[in-house]
Protein backbone atom coordinates (compact mmCIF):
# COMPACT_ATOMS: atom_id res chain seq x y z
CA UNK A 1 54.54 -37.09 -27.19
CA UNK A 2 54.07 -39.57 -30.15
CA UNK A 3 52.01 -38.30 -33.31
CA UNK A 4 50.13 -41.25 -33.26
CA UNK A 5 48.51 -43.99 -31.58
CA UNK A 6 49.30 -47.41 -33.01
CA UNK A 7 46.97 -50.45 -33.34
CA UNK A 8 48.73 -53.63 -32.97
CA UNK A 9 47.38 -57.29 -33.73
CA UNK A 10 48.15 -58.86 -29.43
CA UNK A 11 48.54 -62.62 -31.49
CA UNK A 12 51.61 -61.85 -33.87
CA UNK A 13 52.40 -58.02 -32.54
CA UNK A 14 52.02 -57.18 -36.14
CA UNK A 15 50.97 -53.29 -36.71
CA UNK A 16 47.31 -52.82 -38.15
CA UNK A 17 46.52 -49.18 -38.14
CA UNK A 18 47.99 -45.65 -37.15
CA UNK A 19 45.67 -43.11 -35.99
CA UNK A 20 46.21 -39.56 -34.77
CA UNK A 21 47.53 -38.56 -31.41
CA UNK A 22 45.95 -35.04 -30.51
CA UNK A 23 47.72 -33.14 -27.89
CA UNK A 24 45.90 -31.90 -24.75
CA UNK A 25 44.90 -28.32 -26.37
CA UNK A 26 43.25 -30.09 -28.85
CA UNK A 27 41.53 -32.56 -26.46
CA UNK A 28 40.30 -29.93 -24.49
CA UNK A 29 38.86 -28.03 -27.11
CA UNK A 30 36.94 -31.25 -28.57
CA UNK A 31 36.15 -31.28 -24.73
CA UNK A 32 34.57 -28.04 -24.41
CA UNK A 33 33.12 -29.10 -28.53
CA UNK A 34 31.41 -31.94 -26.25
CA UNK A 35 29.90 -30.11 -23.95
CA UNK A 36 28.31 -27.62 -26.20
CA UNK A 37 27.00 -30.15 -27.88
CA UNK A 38 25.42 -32.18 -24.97
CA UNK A 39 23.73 -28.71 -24.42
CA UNK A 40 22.07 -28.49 -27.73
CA UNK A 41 21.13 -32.21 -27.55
CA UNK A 42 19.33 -31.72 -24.41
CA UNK A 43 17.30 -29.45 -25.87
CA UNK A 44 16.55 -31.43 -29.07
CA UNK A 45 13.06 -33.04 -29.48
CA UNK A 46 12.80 -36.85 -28.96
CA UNK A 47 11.96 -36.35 -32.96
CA UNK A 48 15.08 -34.41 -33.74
CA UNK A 49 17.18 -37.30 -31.56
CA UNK A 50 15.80 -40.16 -33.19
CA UNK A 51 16.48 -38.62 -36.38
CA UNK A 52 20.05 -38.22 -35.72
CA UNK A 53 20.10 -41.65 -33.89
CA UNK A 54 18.85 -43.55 -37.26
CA UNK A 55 21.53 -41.54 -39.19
CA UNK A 56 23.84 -43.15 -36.66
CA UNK A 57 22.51 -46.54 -37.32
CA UNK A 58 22.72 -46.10 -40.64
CA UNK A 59 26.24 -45.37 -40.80
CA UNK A 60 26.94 -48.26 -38.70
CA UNK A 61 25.13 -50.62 -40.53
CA UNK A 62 27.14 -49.45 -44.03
CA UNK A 63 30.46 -49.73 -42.69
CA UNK A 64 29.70 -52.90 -40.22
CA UNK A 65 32.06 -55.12 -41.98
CA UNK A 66 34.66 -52.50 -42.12
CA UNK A 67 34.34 -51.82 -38.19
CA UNK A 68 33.68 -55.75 -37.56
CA UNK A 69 37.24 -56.83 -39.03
CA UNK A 70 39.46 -54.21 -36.84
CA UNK A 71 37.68 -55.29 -34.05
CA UNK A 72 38.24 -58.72 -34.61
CA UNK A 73 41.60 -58.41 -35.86
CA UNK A 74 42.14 -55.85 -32.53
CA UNK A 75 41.01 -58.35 -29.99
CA UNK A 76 41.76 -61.17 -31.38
CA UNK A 77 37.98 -62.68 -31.30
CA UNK A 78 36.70 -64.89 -33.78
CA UNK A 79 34.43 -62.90 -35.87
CA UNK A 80 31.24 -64.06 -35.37
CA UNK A 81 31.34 -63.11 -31.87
């Protein structure tokens, strides 16, 4: 199995970023990390979940450009789309 996963630009085949390749222990375990969480989610408030949803959007909205550039570059879509 390879270490890592690697991004590649489909126009000019060019590399544009590594990222880790986990093994299946470790994807079961974030799994079974999933589930647990689903549970306690469930059980949050509609309070508590649109707290953590605005954190979300937050985050999103502070590292848009960031997250708008390797999409672009991934897909090869102009970037306004």
């Amino acid at each position: 199995m390879n270490d890592e996963l690697i991004s590649l630009n489909p126009a000019t085949g060019k590399e544009i970023k590594r990222y880790p390749a986990d093994g299946s222990a470790v994807v079961e375990a974030k799994l079974n990390q999933a589930k647990k969480s689903f549970e306690q989610w469930k059980k949050m408030s509609v309070a508590e979940r649109a707290a953590h949803l605005k954190s979300l959007a937050d985050y999103l909205q502070q590292h848009k450009d960031e997250m708008a550039e390797i999409a672009t570059t991934e897909m090869r879509k102009p970037f306004a789309q």
